[in-house]
Protein backbone atom coordinates (compact mmCIF):
# COMPACT_ATOMS: atom_id res chain seq x y z
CA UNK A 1 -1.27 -53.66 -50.38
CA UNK A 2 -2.13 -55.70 -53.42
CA UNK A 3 1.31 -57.64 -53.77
CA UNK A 4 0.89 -58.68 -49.95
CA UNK A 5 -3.03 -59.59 -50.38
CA UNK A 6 -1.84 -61.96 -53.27
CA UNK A 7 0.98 -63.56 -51.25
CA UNK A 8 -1.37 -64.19 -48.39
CA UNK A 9 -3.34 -65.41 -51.15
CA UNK A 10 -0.92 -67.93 -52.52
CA UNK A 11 -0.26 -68.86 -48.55
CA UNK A 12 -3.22 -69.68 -47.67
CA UNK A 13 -4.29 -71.97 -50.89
CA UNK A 14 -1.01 -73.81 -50.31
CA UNK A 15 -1.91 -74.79 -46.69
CA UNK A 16 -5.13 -74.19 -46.00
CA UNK A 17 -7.29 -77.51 -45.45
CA UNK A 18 -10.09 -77.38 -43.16
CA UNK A 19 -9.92 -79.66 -39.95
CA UNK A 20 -13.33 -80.28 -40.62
CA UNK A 21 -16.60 -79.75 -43.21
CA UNK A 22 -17.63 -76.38 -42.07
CA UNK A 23 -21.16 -76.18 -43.20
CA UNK A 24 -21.72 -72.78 -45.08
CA UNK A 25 -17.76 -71.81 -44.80
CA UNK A 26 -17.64 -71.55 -49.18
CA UNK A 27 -20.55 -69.57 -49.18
CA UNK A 28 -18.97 -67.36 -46.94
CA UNK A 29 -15.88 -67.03 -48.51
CA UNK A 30 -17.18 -66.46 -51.93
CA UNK A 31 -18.09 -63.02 -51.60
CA UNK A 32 -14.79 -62.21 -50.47
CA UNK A 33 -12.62 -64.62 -52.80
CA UNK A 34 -14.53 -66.90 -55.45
CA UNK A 35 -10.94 -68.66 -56.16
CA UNK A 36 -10.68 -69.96 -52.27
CA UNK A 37 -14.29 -70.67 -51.77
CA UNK A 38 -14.05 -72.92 -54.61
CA UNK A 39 -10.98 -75.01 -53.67
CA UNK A 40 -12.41 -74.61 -49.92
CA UNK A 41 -15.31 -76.64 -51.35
CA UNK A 42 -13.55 -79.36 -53.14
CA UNK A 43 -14.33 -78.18 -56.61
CA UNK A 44 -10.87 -78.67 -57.67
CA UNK A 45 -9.79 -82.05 -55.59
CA UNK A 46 -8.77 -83.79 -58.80
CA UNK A 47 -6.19 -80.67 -59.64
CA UNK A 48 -5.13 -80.14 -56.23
CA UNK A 49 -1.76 -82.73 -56.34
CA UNK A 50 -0.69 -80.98 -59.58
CA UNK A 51 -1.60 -77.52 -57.92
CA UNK A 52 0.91 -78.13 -55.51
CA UNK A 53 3.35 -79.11 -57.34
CA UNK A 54 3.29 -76.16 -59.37
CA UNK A 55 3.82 -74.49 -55.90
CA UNK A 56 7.02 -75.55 -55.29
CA UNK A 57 8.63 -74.10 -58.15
CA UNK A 58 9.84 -70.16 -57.43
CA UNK A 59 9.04 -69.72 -60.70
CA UNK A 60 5.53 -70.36 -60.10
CA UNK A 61 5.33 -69.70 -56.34
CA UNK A 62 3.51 -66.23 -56.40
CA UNK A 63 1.19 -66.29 -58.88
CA UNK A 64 -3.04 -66.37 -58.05
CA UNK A 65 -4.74 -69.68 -58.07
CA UNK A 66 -7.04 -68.92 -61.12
CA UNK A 67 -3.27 -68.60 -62.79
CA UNK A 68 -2.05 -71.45 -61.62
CA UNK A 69 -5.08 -73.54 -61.95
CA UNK A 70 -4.99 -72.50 -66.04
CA UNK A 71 -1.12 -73.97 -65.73
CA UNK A 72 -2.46 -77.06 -63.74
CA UNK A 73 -5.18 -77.83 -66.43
CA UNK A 74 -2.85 -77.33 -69.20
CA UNK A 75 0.16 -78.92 -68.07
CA UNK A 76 0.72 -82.37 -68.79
CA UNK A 77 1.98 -85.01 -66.69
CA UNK A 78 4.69 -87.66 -67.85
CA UNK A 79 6.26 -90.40 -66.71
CA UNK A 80 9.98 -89.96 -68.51
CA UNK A 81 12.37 -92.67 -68.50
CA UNK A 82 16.03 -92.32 -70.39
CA UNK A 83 16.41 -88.79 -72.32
CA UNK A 84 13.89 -86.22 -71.71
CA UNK A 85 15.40 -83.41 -74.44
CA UNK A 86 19.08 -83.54 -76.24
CA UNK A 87 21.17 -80.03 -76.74
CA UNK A 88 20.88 -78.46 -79.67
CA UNK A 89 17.30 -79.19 -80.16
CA UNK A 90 13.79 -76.71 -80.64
CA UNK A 91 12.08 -75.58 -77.10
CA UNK A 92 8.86 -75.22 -76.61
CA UNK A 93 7.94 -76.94 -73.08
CA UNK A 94 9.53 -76.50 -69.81
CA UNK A 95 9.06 -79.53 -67.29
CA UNK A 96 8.40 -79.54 -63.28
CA UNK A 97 9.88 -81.98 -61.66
CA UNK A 98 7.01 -83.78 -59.39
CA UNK A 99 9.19 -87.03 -58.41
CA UNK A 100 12.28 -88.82 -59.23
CA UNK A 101 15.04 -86.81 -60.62
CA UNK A 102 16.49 -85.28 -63.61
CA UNK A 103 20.61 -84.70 -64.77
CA UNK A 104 21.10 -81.73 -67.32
CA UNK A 105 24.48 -82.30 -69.00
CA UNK A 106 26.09 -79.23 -71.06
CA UNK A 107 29.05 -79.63 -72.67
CA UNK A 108 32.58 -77.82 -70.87
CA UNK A 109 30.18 -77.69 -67.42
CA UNK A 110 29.47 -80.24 -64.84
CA UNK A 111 26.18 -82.18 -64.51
CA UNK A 112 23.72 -80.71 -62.68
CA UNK A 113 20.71 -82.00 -60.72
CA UNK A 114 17.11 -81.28 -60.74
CA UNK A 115 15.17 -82.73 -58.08
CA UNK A 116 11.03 -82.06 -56.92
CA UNK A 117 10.28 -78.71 -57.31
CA UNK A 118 13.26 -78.06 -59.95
CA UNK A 119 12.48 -76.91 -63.31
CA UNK A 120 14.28 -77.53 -66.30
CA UNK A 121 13.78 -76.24 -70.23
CA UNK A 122 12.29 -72.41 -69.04
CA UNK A 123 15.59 -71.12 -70.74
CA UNK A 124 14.14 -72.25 -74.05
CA UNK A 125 10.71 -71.39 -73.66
CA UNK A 126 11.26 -67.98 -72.86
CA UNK A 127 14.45 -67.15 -75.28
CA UNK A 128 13.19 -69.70 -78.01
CA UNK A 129 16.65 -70.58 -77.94
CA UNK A 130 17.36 -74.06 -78.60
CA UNK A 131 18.10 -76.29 -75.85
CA UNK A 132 21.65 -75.52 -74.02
CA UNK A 133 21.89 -79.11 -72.01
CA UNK A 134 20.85 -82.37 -72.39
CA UNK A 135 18.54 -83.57 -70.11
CA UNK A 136 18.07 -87.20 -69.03
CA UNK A 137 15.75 -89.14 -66.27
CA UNK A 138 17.86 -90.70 -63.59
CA UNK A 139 15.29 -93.87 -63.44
CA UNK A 140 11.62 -93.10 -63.93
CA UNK A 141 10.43 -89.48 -63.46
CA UNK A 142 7.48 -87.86 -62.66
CA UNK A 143 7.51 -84.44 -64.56
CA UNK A 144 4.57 -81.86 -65.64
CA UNK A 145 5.08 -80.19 -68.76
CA UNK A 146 4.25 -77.25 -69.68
CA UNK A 147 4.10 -75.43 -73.76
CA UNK A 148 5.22 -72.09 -74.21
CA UNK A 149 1.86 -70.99 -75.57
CA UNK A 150 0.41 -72.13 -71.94
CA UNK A 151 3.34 -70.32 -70.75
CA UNK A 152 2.88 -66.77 -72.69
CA UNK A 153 -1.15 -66.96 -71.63
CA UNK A 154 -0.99 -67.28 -68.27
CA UNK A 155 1.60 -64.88 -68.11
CA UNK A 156 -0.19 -62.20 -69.89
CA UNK A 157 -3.04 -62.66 -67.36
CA UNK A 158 -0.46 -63.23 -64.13
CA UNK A 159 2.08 -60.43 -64.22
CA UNK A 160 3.11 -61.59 -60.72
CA UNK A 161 4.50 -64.41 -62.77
CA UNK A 162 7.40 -61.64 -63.58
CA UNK A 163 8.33 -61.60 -59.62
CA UNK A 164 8.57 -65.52 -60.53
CA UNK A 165 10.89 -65.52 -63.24
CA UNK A 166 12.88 -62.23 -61.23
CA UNK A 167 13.60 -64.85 -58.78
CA UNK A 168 14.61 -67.85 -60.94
CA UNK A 169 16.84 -65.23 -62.87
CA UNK A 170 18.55 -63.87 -59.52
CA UNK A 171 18.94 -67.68 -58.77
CA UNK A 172 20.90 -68.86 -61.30
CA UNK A 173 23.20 -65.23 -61.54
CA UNK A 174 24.29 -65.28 -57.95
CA UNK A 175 26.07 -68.29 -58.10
CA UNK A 176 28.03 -66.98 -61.42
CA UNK A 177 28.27 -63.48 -60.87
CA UNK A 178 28.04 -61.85 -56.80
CA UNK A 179 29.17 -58.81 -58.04
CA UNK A 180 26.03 -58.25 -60.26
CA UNK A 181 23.87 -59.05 -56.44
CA UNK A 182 26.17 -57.34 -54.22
CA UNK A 183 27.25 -61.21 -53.14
């Protein structure tokens, strides 16, 4: 029952914006969740784009909004022009693409494209394995990025950020191995 409360959870901050100011509607939701009555309330408007972005990301797309909120205010947002990372080198941020688009180049594979909502770099953070491609801004890029230490904390205090990296793991085995998912 808890799983399903925090995907309802997750739901609802994604979409939920009142029509209109319902006078006394955070007071009434703060008994029942503190996290909603606050971004019912506006207390996080400034966050909010970066919030959703982090959303989109499967990655990131089941974890509680006081989780996600610690990513949002520790994540930093970059306009990236040219080459983001080269192969070969040290790891320790992962970047969300929020607009524009990224091409991650590794050598004996073709090019592949991340686009909003794509994240590239995780491999590194969470191996700290150097970096396998080489990643370049097609024009200017909007990208948050988030350090492995921001990484480690929040997922210490989110371990529905495992069900997260479960599906980002499944996503990038099916298309290399069906037999291992019964593809």
């Amino acid at each position: 029952v808890q799983s399903g409360r925090s995907e309802i959870l997750a739901v609802i901050e994604r979409w939920l914006r009142p029509a209109e100011s319902t006078p006394g509607a955070s007071t009434m939701l703060a008994p029942v969740d503190a996290w909603l009555a606050e971004l019912c309330s506006g207390q996080h408007a400034a966050i909010e784009p970066t919030l959703l972005a982090l959303r989109k990301p499967a990655l990131f797309a089941s974890i509680s909004g006081p989780a996600l909120f610690v990513l949002a205010t520790r994540a930093t947002r970059r306009s990236v022009t040219g080459e983001v990372f080269a192969a070969g080198t040290d790891g320790d941020s992962m970047f969300v693409v929020i607009s524009g688009t990224l091409e991650a180049v590794r050598p004996g594979a073709r090019p592949r494209t991340i686009e909003v909502g794509g994240v590239v770099g995780e491999v590194a953070v969470l191996t700290h394995a150097e970096r396998a491609a080489t990643v370049t801004a097609i024009g200017t890029t909007e990208v948050l990025e988030i350090h492995r230490d921001t990484f480690a904390s929040v997922a210490q205090r989110a371990p529905e950020l495992v069900a997260g990296l479960s599906a980002t793991l499944a996503g990038w085995i099916a298309p290399e191995r069906p037999d291992v998912l019964g593809g």
